[in-house]
Protein backbone atom coordinates (compact mmCIF):
# COMPACT_ATOMS: atom_id res chain seq x y z
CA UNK A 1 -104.48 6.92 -16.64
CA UNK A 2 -105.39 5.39 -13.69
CA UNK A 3 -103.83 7.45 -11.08
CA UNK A 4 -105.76 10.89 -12.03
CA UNK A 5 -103.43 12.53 -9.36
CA UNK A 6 -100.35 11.87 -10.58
CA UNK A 7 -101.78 12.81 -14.13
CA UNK A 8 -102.32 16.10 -12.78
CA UNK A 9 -99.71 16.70 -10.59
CA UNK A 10 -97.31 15.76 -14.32
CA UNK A 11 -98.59 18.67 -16.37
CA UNK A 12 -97.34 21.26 -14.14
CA UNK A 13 -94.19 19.49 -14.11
CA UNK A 14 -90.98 22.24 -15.38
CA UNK A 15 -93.48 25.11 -13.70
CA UNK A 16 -93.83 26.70 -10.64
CA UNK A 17 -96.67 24.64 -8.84
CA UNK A 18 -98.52 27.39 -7.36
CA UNK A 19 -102.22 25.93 -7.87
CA UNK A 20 -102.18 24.04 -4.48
CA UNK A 21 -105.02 24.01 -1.69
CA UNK A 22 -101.59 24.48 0.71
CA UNK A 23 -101.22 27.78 1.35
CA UNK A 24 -98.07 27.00 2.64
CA UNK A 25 -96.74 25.31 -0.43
CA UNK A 26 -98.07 28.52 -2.51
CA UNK A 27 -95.93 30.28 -0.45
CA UNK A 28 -92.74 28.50 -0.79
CA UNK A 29 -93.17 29.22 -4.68
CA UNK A 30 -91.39 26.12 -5.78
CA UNK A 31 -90.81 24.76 -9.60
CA UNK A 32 -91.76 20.67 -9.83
CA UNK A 33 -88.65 19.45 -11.54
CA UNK A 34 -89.80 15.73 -11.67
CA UNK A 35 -93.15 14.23 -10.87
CA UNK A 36 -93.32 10.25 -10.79
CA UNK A 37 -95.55 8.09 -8.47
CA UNK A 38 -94.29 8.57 -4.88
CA UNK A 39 -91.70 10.86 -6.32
CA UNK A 40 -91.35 14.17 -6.32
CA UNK A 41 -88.63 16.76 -7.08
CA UNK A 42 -88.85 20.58 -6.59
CA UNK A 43 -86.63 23.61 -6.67
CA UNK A 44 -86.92 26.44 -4.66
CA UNK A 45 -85.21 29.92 -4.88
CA UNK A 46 -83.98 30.86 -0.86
CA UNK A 47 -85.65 34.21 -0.48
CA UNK A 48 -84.72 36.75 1.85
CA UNK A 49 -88.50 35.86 3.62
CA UNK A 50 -86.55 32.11 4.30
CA UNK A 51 -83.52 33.34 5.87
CA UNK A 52 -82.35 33.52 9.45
CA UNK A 53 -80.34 36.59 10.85
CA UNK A 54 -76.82 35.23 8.96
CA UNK A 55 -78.73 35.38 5.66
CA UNK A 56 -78.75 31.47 5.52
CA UNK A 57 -81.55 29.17 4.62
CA UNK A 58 -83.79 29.15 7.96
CA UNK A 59 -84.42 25.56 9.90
CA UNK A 60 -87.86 26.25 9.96
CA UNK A 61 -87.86 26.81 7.00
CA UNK A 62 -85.93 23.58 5.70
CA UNK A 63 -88.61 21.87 7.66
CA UNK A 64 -91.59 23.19 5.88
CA UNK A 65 -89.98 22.32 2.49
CA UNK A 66 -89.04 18.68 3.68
CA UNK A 67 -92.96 18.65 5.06
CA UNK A 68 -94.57 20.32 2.10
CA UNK A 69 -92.56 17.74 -0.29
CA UNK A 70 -93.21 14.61 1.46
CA UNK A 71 -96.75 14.71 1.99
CA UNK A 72 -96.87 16.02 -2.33
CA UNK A 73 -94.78 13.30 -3.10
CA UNK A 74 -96.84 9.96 -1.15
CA UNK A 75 -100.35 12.32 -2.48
CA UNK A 76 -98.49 11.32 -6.36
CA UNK A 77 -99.48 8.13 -5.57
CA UNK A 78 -103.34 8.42 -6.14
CA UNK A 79 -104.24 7.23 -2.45
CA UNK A 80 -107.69 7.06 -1.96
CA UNK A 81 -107.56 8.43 1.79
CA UNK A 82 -105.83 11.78 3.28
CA UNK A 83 -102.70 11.03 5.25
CA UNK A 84 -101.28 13.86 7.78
CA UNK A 85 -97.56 14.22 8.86
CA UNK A 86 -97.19 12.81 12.69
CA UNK A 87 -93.76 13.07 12.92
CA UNK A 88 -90.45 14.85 10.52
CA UNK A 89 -87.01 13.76 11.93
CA UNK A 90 -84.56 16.01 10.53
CA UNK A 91 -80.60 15.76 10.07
CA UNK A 92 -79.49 19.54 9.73
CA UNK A 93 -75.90 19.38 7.76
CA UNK A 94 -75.50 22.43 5.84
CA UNK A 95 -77.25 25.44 4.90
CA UNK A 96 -78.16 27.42 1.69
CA UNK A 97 -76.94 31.04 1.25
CA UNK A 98 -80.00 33.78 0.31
CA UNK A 99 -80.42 34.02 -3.59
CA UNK A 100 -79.41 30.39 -4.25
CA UNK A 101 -81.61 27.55 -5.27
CA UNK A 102 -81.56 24.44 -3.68
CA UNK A 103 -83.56 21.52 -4.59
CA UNK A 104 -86.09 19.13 -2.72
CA UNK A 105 -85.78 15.22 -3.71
CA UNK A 106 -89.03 13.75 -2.11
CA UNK A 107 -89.77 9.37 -2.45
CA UNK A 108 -92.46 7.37 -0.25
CA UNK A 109 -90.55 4.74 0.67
CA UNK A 110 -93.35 2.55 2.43
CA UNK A 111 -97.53 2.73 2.06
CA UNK A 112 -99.35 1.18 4.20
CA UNK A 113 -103.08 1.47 5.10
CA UNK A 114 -102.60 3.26 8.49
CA UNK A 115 -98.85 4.67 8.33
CA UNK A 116 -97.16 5.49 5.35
CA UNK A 117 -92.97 6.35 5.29
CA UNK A 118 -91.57 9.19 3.49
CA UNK A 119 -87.97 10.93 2.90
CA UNK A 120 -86.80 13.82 1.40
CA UNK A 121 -83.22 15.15 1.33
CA UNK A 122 -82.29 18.56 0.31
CA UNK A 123 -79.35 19.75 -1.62
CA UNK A 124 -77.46 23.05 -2.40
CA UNK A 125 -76.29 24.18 -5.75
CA UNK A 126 -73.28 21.97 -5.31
CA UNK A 127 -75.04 18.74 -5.06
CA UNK A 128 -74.00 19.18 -1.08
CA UNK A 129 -76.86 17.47 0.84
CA UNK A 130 -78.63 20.28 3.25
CA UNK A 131 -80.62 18.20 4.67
CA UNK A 132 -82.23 14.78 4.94
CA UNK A 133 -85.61 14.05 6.37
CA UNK A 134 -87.75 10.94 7.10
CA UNK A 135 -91.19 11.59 8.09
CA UNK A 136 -94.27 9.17 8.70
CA UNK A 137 -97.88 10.39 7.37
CA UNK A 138 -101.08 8.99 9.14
CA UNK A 139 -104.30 7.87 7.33
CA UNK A 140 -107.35 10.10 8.54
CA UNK A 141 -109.82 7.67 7.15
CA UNK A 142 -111.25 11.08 5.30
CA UNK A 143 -111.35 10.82 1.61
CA UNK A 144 -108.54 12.71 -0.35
CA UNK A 145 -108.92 16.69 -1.39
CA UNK A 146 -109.12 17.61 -5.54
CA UNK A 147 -105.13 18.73 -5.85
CA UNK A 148 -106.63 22.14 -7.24
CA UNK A 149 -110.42 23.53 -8.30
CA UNK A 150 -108.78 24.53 -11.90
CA UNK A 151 -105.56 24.47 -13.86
CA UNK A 152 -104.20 27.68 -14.34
């Protein structure tokens, strides 16, 4: 296969992805539903750790899902270069109650070789959209990371 990232990035498809160099992404403990080149699709269980005072999905933390998710879904494309989030726009519409899951639907939209265009929406265990997100990710002319040192 010629896109060895996205190769890798498939077998841990149905499990939780927890062999990242993000720390952050470790953290958010999140299962890859679907993996497909500048696709990605997670689902994430909304922790007590995630919640604000009304036991409610946290902005913040909505934000470092939509963040996390676009930058794994445009690094499924096998880019040769490391891109960096300089902005995330996000629409707030709903929130997720603690103990439910919600899931993260991640697509590049546009690559370029300076900017590249990303969105993610997020949606509660009714299909209700949470969220939606469009973010742009900035080539740092530094040559991509290994997703993981092993496969575990």
């Amino acid at each position: 296969m010629k896109n060895q990232i996205l190769y890798q990035l498939k077998q841990y498809e149905g499990q939780y992805f927890t062999n990242t160099k993000s720390q952050a992404g470790k953290w958010l403990h999140y299962k890859l539903l679907k993996v497909a080149d500048g696709e990605i699709e997670a689902s994430i269980l909304v922790r007590e750790d995630m919640t604000n005072p009304n036991n409610m999905l946290h902005g913040g933390m909505i934000a470092m899902i939509m963040d996390e998710l676009c930058g794994l879904a445009f690094y499924s494309t096998g880019t040769e270069y490391y891109y960096t989030t300089v902005n995330l726009t996000i629409d707030y519409l709903y929130s997720a109650p603690i103990h439910t899951h919600v899931t993260a639907k991640s697509k590049v939209l546009r690559s370029g070789k300076k900017i590249a265009n990303v969105e993610c929406y997020i949606y509660d265990e009714k299909d209700n959209i949470i969220a939606h997100a469009k973010s742009n990710l900035v080539n740092t002319e530094k040559k991509v990371f290994e997703l993981s040192s092993h496969h575990s």
